[in-house]
C-alpha atoms as a PDB file:
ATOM      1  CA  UNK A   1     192.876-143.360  -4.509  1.00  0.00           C
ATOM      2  CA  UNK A   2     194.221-140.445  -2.495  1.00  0.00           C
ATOM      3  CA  UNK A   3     190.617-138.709  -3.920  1.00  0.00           C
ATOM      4  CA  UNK A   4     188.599-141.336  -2.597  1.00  0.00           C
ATOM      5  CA  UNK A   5     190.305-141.420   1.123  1.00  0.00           C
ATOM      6  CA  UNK A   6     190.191-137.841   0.999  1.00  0.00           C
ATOM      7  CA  UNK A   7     186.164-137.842   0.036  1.00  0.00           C
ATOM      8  CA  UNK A   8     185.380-140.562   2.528  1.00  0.00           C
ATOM      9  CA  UNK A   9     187.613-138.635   5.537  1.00  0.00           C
ATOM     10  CA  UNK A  10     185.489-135.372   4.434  1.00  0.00           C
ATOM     11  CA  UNK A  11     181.957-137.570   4.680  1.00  0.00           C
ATOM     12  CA  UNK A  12     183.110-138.699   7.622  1.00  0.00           C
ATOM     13  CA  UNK A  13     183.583-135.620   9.747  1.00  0.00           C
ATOM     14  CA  UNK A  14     180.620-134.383   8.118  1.00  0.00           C
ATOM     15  CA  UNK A  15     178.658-137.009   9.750  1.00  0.00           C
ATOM     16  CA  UNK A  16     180.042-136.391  13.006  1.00  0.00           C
ATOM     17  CA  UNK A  17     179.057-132.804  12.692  1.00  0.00           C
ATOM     18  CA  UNK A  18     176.199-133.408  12.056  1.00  0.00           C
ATOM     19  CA  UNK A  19     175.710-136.367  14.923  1.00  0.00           C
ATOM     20  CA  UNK A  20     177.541-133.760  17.068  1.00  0.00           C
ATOM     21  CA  UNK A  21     174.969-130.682  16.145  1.00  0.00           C
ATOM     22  CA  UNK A  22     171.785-133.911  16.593  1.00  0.00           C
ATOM     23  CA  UNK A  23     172.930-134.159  20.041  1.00  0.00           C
ATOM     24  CA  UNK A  24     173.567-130.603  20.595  1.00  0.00           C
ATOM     25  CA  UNK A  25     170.142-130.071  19.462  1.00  0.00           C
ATOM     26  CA  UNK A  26     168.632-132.270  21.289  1.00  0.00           C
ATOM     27  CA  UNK A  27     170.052-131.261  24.578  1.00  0.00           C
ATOM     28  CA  UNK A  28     169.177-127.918  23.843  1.00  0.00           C
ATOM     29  CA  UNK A  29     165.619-127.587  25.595  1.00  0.00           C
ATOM     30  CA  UNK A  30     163.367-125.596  27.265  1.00  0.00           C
ATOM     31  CA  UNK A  31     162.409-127.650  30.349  1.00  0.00           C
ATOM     32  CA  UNK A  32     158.902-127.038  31.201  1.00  0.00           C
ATOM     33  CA  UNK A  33     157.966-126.894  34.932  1.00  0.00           C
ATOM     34  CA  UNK A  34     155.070-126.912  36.975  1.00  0.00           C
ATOM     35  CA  UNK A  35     155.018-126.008  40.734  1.00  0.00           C
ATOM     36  CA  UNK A  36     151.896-126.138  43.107  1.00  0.00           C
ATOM     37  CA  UNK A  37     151.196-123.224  45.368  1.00  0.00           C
ATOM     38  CA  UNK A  38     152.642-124.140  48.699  1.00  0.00           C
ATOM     39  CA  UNK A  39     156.060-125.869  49.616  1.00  0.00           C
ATOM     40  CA  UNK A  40     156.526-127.988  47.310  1.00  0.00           C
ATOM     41  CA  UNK A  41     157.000-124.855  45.260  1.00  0.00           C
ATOM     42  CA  UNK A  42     159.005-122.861  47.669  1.00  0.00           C
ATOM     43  CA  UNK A  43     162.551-124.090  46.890  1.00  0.00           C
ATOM     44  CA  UNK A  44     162.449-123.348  43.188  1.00  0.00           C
ATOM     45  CA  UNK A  45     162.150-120.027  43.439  1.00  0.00           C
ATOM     46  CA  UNK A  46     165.527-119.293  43.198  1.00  0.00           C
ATOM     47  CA  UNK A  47     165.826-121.394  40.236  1.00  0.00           C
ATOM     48  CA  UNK A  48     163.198-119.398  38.533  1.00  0.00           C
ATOM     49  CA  UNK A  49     164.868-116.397  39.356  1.00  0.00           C
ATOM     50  CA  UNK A  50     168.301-117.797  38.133  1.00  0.00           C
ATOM     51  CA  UNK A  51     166.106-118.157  34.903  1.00  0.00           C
ATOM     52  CA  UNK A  52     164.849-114.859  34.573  1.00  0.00           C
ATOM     53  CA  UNK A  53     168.098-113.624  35.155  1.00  0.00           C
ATOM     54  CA  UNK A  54     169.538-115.497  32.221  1.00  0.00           C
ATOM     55  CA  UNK A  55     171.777-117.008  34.880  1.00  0.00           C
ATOM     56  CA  UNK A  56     170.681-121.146  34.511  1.00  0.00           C
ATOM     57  CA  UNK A  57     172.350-123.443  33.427  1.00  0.00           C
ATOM     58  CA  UNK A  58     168.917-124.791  31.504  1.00  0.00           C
ATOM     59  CA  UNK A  59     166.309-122.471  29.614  1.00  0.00           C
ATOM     60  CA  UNK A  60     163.100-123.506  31.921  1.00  0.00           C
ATOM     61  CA  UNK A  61     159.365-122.177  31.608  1.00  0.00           C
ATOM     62  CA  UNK A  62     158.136-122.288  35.018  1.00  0.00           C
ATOM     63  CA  UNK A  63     154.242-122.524  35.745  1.00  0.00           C
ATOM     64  CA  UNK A  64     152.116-122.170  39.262  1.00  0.00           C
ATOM     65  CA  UNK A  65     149.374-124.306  39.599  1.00  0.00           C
ATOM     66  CA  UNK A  66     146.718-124.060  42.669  1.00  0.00           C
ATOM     67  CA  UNK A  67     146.120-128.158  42.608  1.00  0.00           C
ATOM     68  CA  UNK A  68     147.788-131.085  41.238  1.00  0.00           C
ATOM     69  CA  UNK A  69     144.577-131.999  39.160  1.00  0.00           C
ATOM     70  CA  UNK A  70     145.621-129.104  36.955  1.00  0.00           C
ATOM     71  CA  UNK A  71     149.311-130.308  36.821  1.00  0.00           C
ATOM     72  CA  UNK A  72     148.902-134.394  36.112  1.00  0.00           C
ATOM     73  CA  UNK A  73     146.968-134.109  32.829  1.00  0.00           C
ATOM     74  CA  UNK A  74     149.777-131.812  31.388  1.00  0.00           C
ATOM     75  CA  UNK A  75     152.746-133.942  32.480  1.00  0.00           C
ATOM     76  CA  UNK A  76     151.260-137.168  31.342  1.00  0.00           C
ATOM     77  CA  UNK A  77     150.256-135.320  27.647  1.00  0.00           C
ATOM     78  CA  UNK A  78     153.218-134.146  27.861  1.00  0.00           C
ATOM     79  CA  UNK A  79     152.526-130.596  27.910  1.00  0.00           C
ATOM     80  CA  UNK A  80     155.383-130.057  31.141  1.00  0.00           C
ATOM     81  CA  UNK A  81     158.675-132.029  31.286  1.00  0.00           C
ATOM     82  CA  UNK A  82     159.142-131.830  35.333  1.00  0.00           C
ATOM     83  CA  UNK A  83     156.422-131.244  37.939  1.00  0.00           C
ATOM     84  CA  UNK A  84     156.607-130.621  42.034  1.00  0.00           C
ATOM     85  CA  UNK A  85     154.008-132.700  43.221  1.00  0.00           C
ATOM     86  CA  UNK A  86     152.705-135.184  46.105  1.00  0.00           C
ATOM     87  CA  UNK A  87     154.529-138.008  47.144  1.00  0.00           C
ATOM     88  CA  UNK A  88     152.155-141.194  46.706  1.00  0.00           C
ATOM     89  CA  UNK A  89     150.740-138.781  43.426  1.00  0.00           C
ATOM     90  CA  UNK A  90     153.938-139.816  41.989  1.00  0.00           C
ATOM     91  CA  UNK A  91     153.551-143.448  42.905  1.00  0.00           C
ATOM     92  CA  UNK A  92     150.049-143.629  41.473  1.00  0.00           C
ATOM     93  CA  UNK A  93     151.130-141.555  38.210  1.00  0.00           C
ATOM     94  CA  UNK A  94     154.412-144.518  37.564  1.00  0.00           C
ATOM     95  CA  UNK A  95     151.398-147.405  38.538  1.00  0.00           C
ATOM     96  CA  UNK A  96     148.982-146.040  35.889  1.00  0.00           C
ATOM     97  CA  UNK A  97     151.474-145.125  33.011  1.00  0.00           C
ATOM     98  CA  UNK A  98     153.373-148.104  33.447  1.00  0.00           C
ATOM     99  CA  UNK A  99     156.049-146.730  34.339  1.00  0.00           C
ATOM    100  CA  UNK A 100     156.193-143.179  32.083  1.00  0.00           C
ATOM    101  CA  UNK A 101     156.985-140.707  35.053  1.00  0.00           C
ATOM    102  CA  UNK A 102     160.231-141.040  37.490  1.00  0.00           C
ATOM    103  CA  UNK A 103     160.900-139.611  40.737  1.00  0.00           C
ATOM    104  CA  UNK A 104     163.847-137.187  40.713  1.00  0.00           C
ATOM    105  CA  UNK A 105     164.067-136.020  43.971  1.00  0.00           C
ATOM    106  CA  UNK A 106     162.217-135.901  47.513  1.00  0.00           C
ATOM    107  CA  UNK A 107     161.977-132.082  48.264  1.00  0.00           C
ATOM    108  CA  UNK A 108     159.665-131.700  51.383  1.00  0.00           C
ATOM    109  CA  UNK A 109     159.338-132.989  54.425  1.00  0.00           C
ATOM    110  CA  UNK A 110     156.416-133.343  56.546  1.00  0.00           C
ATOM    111  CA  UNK A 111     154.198-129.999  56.103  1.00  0.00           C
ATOM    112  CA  UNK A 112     151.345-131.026  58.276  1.00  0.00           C
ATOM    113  CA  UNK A 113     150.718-129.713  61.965  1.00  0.00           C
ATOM    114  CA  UNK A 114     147.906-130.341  64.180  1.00  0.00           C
ATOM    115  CA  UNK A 115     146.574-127.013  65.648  1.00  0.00           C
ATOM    116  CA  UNK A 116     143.904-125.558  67.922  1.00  0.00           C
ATOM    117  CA  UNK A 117     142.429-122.789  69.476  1.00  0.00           C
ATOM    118  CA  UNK A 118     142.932-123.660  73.040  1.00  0.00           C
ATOM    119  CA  UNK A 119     145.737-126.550  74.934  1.00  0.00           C
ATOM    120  CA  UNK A 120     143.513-129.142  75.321  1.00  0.00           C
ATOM    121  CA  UNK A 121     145.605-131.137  72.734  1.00  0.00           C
ATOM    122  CA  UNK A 122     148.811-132.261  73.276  1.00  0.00           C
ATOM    123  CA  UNK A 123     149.580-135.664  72.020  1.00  0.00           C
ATOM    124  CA  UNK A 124     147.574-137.987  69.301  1.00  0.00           C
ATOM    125  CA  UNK A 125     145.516-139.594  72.488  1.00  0.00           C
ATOM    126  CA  UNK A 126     144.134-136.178  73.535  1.00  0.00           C
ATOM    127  CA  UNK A 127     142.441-136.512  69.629  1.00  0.00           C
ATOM    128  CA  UNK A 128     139.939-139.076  70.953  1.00  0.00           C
ATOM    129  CA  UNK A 129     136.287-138.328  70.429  1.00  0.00           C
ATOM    130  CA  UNK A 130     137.422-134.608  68.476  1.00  0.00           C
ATOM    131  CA  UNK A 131     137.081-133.225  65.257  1.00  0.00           C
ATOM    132  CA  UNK A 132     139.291-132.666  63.098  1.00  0.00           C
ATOM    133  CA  UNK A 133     138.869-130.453  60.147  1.00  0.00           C
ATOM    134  CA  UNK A 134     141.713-130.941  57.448  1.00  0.00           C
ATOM    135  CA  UNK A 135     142.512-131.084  53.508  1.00  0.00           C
ATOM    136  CA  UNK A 136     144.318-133.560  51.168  1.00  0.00           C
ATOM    137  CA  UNK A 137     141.672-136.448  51.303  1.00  0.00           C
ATOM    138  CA  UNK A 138     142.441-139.076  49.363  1.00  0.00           C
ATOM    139  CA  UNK A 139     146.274-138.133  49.417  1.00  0.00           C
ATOM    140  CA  UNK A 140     149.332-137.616  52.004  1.00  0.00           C
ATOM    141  CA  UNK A 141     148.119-135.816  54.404  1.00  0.00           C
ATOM    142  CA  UNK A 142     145.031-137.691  54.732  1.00  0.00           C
ATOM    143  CA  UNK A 143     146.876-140.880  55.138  1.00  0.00           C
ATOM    144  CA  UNK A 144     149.788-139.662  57.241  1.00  0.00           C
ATOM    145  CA  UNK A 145     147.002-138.688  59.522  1.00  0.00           C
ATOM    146  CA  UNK A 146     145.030-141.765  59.199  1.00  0.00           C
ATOM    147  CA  UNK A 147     148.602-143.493  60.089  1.00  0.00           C
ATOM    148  CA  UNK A 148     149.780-141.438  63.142  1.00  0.00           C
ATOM    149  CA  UNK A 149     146.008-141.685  64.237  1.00  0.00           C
ATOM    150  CA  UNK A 150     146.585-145.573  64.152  1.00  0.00           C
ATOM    151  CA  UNK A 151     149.956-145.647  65.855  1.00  0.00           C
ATOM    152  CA  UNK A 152     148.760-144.216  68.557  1.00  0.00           C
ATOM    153  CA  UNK A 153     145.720-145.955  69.682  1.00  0.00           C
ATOM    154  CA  UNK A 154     142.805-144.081  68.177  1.00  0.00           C
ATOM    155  CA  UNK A 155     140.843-145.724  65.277  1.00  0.00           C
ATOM    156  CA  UNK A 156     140.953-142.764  62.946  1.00  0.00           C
ATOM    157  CA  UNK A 157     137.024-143.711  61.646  1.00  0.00           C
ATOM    158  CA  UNK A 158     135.362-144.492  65.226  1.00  0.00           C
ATOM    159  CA  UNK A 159     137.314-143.153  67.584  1.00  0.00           C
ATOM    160  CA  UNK A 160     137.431-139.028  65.665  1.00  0.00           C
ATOM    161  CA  UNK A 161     135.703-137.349  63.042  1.00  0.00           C
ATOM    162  CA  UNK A 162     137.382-136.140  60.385  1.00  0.00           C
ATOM    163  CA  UNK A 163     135.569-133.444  58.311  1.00  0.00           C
ATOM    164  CA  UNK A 164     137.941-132.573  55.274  1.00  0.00           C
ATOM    165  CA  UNK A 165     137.261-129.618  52.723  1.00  0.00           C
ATOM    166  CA  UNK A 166     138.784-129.231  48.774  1.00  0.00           C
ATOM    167  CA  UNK A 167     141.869-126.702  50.194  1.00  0.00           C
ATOM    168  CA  UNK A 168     143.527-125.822  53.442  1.00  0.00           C
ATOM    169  CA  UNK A 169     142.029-122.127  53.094  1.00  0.00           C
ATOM    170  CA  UNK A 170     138.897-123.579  53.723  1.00  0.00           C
ATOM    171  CA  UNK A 171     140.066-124.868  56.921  1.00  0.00           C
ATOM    172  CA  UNK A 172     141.410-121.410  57.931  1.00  0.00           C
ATOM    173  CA  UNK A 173     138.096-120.005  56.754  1.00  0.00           C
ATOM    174  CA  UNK A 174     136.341-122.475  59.150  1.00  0.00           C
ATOM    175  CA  UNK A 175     138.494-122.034  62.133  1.00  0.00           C
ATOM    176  CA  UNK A 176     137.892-117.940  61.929  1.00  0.00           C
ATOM    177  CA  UNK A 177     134.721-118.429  61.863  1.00  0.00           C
ATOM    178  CA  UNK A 178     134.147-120.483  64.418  1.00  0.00           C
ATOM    179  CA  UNK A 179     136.893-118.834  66.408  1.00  0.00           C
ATOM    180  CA  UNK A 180     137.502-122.687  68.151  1.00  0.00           C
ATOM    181  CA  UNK A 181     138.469-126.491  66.692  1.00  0.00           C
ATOM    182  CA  UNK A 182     141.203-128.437  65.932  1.00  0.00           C
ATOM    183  CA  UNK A 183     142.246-128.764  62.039  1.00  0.00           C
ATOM    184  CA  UNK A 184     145.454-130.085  60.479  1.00  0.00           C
ATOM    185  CA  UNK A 185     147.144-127.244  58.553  1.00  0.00           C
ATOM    186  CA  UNK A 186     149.973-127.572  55.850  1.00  0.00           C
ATOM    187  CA  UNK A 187     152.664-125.022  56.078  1.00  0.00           C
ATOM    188  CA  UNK A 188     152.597-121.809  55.184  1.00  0.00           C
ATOM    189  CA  UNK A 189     148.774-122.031  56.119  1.00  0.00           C
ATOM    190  CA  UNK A 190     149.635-122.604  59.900  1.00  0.00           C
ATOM    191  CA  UNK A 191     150.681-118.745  60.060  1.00  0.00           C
ATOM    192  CA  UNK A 192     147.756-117.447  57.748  1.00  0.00           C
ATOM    193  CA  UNK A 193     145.873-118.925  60.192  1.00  0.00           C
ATOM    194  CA  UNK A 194     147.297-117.302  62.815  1.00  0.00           C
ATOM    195  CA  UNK A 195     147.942-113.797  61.485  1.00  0.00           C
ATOM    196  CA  UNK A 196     143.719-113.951  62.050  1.00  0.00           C
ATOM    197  CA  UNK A 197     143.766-115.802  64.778  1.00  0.00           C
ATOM    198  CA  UNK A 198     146.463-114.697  67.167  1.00  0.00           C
ATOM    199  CA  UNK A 199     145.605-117.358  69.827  1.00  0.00           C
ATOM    200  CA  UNK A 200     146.222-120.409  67.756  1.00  0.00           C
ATOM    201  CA  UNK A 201     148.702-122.609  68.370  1.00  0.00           C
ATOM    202  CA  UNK A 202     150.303-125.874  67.028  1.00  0.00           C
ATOM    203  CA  UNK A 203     149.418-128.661  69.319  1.00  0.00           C
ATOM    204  CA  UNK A 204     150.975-131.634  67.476  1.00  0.00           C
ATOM    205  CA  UNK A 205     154.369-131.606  65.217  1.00  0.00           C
ATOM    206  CA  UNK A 206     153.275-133.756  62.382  1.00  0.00           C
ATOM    207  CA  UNK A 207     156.638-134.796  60.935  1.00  0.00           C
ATOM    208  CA  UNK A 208     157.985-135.135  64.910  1.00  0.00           C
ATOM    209  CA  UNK A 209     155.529-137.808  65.572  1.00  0.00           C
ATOM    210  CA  UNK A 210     156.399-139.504  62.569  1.00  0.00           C
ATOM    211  CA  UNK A 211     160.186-139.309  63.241  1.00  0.00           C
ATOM    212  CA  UNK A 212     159.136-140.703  67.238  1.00  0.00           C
ATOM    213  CA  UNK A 213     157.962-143.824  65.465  1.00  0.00           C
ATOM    214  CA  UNK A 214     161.051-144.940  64.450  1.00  0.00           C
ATOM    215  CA  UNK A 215     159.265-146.748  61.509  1.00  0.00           C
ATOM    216  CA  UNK A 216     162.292-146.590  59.313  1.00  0.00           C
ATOM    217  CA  UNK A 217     160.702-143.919  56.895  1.00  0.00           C
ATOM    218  CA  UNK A 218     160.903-140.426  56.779  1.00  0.00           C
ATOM    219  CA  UNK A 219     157.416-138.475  56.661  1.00  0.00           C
ATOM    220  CA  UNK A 220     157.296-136.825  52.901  1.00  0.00           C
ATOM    221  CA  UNK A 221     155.351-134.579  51.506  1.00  0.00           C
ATOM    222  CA  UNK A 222     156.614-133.464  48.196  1.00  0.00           C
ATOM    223  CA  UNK A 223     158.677-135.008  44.997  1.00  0.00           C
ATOM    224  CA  UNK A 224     160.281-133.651  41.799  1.00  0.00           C
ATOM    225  CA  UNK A 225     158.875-135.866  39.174  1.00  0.00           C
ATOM    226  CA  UNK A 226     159.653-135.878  35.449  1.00  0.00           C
ATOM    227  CA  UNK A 227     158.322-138.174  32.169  1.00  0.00           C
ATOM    228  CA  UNK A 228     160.826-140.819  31.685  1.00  0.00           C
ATOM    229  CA  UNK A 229     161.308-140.278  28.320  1.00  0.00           C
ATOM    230  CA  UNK A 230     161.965-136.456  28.756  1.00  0.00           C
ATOM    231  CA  UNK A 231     165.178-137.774  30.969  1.00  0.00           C
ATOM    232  CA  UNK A 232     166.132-140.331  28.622  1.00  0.00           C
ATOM    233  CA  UNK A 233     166.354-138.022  25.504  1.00  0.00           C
ATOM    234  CA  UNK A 234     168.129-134.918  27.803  1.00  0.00           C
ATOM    235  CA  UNK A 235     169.894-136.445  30.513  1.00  0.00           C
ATOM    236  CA  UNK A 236     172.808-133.660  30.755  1.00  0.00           C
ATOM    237  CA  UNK A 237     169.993-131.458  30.986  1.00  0.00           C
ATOM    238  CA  UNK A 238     168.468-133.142  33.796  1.00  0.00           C
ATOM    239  CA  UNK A 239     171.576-133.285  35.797  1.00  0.00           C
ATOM    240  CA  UNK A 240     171.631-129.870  35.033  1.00  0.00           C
ATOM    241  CA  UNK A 241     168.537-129.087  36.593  1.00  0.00           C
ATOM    242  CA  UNK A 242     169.008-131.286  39.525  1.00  0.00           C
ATOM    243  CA  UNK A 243     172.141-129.560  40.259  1.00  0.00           C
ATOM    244  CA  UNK A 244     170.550-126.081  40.090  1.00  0.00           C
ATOM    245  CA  UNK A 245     167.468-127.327  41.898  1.00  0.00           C
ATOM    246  CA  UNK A 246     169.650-128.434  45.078  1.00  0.00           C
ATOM    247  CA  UNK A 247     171.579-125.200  45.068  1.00  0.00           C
ATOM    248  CA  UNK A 248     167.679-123.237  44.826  1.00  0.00           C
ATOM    249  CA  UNK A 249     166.395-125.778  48.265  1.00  0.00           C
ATOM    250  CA  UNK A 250     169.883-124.265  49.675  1.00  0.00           C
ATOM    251  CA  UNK A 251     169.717-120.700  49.196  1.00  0.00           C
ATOM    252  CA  UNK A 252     165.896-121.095  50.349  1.00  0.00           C
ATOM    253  CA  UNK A 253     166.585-122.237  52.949  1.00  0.00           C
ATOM    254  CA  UNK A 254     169.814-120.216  53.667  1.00  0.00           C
ATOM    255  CA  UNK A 255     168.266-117.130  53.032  1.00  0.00           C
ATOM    256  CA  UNK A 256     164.250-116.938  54.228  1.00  0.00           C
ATOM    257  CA  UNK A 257     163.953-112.935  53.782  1.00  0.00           C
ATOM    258  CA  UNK A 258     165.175-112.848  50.515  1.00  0.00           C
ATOM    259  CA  UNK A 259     163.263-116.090  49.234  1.00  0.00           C
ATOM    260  CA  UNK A 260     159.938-114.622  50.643  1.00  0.00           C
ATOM    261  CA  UNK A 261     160.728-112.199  47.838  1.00  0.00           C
ATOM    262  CA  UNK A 262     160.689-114.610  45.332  1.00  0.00           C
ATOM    263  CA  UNK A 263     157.804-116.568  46.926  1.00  0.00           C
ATOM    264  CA  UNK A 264     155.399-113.558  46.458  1.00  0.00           C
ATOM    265  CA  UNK A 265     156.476-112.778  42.823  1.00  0.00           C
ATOM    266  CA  UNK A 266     156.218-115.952  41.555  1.00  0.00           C
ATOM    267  CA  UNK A 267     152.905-115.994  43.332  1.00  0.00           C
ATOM    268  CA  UNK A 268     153.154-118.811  45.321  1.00  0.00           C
ATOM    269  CA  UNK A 269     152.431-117.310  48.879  1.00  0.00           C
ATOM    270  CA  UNK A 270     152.831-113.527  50.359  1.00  0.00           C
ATOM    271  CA  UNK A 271     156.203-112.930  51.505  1.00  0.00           C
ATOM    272  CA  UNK A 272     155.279-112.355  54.932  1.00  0.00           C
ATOM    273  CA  UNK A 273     153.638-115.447  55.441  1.00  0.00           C
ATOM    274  CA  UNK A 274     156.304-117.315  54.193  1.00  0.00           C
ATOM    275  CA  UNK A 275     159.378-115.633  55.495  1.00  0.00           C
ATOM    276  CA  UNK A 276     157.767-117.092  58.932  1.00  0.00           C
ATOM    277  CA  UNK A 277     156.811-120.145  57.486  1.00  0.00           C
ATOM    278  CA  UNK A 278     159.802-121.362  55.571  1.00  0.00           C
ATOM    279  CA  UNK A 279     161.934-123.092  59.021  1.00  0.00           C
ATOM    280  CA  UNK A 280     159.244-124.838  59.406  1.00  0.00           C
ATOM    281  CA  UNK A 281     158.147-126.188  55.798  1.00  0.00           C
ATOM    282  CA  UNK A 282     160.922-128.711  55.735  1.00  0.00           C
ATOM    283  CA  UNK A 283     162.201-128.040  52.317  1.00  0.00           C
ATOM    284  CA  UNK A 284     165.127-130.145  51.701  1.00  0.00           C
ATOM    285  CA  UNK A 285     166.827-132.225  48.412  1.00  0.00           C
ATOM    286  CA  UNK A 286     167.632-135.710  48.593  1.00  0.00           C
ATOM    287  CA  UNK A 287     168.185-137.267  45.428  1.00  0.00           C
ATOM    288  CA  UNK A 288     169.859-141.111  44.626  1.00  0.00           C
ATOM    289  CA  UNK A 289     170.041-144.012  47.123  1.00  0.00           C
ATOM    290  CA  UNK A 290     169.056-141.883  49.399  1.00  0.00           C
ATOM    291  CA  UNK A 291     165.977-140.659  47.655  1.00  0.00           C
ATOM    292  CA  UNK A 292     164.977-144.312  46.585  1.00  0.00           C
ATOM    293  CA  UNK A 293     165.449-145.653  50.857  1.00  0.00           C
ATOM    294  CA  UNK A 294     163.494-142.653  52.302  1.00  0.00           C
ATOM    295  CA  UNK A 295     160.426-142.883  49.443  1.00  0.00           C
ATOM    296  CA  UNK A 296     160.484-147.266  49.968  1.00  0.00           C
ATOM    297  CA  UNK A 297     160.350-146.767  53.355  1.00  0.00           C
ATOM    298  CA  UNK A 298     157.050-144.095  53.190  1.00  0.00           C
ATOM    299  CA  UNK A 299     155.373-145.645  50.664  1.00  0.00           C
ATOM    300  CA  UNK A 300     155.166-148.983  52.149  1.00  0.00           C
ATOM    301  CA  UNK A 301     153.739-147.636  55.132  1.00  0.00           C
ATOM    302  CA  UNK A 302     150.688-145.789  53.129  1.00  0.00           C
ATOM    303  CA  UNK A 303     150.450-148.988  51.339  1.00  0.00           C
ATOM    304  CA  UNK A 304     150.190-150.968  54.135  1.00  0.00           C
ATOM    305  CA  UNK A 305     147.597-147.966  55.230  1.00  0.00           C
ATOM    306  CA  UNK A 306     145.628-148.335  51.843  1.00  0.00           C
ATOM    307  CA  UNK A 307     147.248-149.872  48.584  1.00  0.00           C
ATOM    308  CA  UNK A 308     145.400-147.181  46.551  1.00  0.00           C
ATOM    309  CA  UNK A 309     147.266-144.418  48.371  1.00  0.00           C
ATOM    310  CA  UNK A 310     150.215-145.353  45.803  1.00  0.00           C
ATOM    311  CA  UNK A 311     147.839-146.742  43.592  1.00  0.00           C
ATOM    312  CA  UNK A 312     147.703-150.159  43.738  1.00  0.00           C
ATOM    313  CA  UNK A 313     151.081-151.378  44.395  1.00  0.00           C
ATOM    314  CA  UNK A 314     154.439-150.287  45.184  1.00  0.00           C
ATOM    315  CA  UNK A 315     156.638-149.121  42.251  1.00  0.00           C
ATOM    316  CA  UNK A 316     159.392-151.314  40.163  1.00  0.00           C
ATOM    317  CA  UNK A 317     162.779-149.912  40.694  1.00  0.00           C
ATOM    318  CA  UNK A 318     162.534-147.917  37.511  1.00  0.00           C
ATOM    319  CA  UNK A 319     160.621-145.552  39.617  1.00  0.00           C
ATOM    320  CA  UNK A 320     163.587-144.021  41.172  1.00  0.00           C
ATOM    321  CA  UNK A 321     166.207-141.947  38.751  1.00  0.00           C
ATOM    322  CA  UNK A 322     169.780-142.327  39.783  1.00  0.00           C
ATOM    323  CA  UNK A 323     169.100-145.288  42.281  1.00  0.00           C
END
């Protein structure tokens, strides 16, 4: 008898060895992320440098992508584990995998600023019968614009023309050329602009008007999304990463010199471009009930806007991660 006890007591903690070493294993990943080159980007970097330093919590393979068309095939395949990307992208992505991506975290802030070549234009009103040239249609910043236009009295498709082009460089490309017109520029693009084209100026704050609405949204531009199965199977390793992320957004922030540094090896932008650029790309981390309230509140005003700018509908709660 004492035998048998003794050979079930030894299956037993064999068993939880072996669950233990399952678990182990399976929390033991590489997480695979992909950035896109702008601000959305910007407050990983010192994340990614944490991870070249053998300093992270997580092992992470970190990618740079130009647009988020390169970056959506891979995370729905699942090629990446956790992508920076648009806001209403991530809404759309949830809508048309039923539900197989979640948002993590908001991490920008508005990005957009209306600019011109002279100071003709000082409010939305002083838009009337312009053109604009801009980037992003069919996303954000088209609709933010289409929004603010709307707020403010101007029907955004009598009232202006909008002439859009695939990338913001474009726009910069346009605006040297011409040496005159109004565009809206994303951050860090506002100062390439200008290190060409001295007399620019920003005419409109973007994310100000937004805030002047009191609308009871915040004006986003950027989320951490991941593939909802990828957090179900490694959830210590997503609160890993969350935790790391935050402290990256911080030192970012904290530290705009040093960051540049990181900006420009990791090849997002040159460093100084974005050493200028960084106080003003509104890089941030909210995450929780507080993530879920601010993301409600913007997409249901692009809904209201245009239903496919979060493609179709507005998500089911399972949308948000930790709300």
């Amino acid at each position: 008898m004492k035998k048998v006890i003794a050979l079930l007591l030894a299956v037993g903690l064999s068993m939880a060895i072996i669950a233990g070493c399952s678990e182990k294993q399976k929390e033991d990943v590489t997480i695979r992320v992909a950035g896109l080159k702008g601000p959305t980007s910007m407050g990983m970097v010192g994340l990614m440098d944490a991870s070249d330093k053998g300093t992270s919590k997580n092992k992470y393979e970190f990618s740079i992508h130009g647009t988020a068309d390169e970056v959506t095939p891979k995370l729905i395949n699942g090629e990446l584990d956790v992508a920076a990307i648009p806001a209403n992208l991530a809404s759309v992505l949830f809508n048309n995998t039923e539900g197989k991506i979640q948002v993590l975290a908001v991490n920008t802030l508005g990005v957009n600023y209306i600019v011109d070549m002279g100071d003709d234009v000082n409010t939305f009103a002083d838009l009337k019968g312009k053109t604009i040239f801009a980037s992003g249609k069919g996303s954000s910043p088209e609709y933010a614009l289409r929004y603010l236009l709307t707020q403010n009295g101007i029907d955004p498709d009598n009232d202006v023309t909008i002439e859009f082009k695939s990338e913001a460089s474009e726009v910069v490309a346009l605006m040297a050329e011409n040496q005159s017109g109004i565009a809206m520029l994303p951050q860090p693009y506002v100062f390439v602009a200008k290190a060409t084209l001295p007399e620019l100026r920003v005419a409109i704050d973007m994310n100000q008007e937004w805030a002047n609405l009191d609308n009871g949204s915040l004006m986003i531009t950027g989320v951490v999304v991941a593939r909802a199965d990828f957090v179900k199977e490694n959830p210590d390793a997503v609160k890993a990463f969350l935790e790391e992320y935050k402290t990256s957004t911080e030192y970012v922030n904290a530290n705009p010199a040093d960051a540049a540094v990181l900006i420009e090896k990791y090849d997002i932008f040159k460093a100084a471009i974005a050493e200028k650029a960084i106080p003003f790309c509104n890089i941030t981390y909210i995450a929780g009930g507080e993530m879920k309230a601010a993301m409600e509140g913007y997409l249901n005003v692009l809904y209201n806007e245009n239903p496919k700018a979060v493609g179709g509908k507005l998500p089911e709660s399972g949308f948000y991660y930790g709300a």
